[in-house]
Protein backbone atom coordinates (compact mmCIF):
# COMPACT_ATOMS: atom_id res chain seq x y z
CA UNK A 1 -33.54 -7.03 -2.76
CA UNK A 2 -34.72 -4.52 -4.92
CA UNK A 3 -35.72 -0.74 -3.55
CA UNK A 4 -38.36 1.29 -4.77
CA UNK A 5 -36.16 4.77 -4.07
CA UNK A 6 -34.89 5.66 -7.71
CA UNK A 7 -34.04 9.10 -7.35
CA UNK A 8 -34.07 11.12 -10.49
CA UNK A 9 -33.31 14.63 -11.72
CA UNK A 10 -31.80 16.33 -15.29
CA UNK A 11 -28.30 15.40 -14.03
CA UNK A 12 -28.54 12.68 -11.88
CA UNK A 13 -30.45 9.58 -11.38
CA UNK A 14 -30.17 6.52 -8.48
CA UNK A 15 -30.88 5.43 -5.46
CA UNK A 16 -30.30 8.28 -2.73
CA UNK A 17 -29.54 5.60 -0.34
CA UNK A 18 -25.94 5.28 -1.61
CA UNK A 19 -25.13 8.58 -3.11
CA UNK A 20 -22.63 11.58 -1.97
CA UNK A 21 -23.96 14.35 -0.19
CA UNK A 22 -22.94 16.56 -3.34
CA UNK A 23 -25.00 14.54 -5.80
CA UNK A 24 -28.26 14.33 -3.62
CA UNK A 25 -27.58 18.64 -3.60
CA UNK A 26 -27.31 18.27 -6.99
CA UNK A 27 -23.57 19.00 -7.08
CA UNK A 28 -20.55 18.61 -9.35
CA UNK A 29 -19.76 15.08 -9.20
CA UNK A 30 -16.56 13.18 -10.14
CA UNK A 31 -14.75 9.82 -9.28
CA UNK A 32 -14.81 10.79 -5.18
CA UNK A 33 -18.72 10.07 -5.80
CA UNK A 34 -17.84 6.72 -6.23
CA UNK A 35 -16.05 6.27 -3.43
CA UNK A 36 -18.56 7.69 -0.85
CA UNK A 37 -20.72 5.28 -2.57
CA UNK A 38 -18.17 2.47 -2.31
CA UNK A 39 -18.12 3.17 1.60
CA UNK A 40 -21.71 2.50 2.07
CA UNK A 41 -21.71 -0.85 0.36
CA UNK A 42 -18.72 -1.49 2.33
CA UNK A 43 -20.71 -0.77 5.14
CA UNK A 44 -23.57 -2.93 3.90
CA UNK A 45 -20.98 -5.75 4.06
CA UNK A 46 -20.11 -5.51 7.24
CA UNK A 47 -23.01 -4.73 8.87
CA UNK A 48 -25.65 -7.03 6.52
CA UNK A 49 -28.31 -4.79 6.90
CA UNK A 50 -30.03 -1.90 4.48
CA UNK A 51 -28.86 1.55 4.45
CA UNK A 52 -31.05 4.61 6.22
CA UNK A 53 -33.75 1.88 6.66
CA UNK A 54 -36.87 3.29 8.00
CA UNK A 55 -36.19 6.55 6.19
CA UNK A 56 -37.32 7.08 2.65
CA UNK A 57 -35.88 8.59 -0.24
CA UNK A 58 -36.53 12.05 0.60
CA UNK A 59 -35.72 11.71 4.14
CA UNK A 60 -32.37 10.19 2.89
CA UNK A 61 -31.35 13.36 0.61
CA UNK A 62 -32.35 15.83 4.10
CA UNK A 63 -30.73 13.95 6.23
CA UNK A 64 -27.29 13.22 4.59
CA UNK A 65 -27.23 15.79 1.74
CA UNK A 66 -27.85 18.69 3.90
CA UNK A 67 -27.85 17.21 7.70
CA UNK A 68 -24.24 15.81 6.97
CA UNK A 69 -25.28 12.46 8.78
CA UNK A 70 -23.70 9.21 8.16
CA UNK A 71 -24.76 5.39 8.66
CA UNK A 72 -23.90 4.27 12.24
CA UNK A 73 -21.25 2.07 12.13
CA UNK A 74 -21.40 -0.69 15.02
CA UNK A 75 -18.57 -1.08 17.58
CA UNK A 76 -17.76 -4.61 16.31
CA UNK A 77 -16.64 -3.62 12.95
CA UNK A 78 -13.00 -4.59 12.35
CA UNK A 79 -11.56 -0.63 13.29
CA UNK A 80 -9.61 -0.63 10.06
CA UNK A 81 -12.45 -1.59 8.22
CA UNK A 82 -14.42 0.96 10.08
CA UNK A 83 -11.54 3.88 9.16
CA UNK A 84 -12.08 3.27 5.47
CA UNK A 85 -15.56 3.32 5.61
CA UNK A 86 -15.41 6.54 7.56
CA UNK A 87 -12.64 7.93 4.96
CA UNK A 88 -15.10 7.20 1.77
CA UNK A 89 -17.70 9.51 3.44
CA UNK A 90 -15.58 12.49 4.35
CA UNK A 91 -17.80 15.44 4.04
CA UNK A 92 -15.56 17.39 1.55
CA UNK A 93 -14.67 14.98 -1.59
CA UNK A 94 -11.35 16.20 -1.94
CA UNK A 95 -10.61 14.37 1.70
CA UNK A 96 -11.88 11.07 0.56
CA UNK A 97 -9.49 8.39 -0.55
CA UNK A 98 -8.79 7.76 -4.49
CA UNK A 99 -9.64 4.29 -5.76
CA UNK A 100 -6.29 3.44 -5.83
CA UNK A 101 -5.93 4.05 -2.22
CA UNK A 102 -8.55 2.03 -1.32
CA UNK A 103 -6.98 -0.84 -3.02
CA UNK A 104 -3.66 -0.74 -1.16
CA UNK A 105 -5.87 -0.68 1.97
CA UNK A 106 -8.07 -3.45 1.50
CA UNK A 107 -4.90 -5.62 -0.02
CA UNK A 108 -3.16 -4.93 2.86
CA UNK A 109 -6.16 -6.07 5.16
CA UNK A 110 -6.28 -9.48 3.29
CA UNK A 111 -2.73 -9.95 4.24
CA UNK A 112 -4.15 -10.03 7.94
């Protein structure tokens, strides 16, 4: 399903719906980026549904680029599922998990 929110800007271009708080402020942005964005499609997994629905784009940028909200993540999650989605969208990027990380996580969930 394709979204009509492409975000754009002289450093940074996408879909607000899946970006860091420090890139919709027009931040620095490195690797940890990736990972908050990694978080919500890992939340769009579990959940099946479309992130900050209802809202558009601009909404989106106010409310989790300078609001500091986050997706709701139901009760029924798996909670170790729900941990790592909560890890990828720490509020400072230096707190979020490295790739690698996230990889030891998730292998040692499919042991499970």
């Amino acid at each position: 399903m394709k979204h009509h929110t492409f975000l754009s800007s002289k450093s940074t271009a996408g879909t607000p719906e899946w970006m860091a708080p420090e890139v919709l402020r027009n931040e620095p942005a490195n690797e940890k980026c990736d990972v908050y964005s990694f978080g919500v499609i890992l939340w769009e997994l579990v959940t099946l549904r479309i992130p900050w629905k209802g809202l558009n784009p601009m909404q989106v940028v106010g409310a989790v680029g300078f609001q500091n909200r986050r997706l709701e993540i139901p009760e029924d999650v798996d909670p170790t599922v729900a941990q790592i989605i909560r890890e990828c969208w720490q509020t400072e990027p230096h707190l979020r998990p490295s790739f690698a990380q996230l990889m030891s996580q998730l292998r040692r969930l499919q042991r499970l």
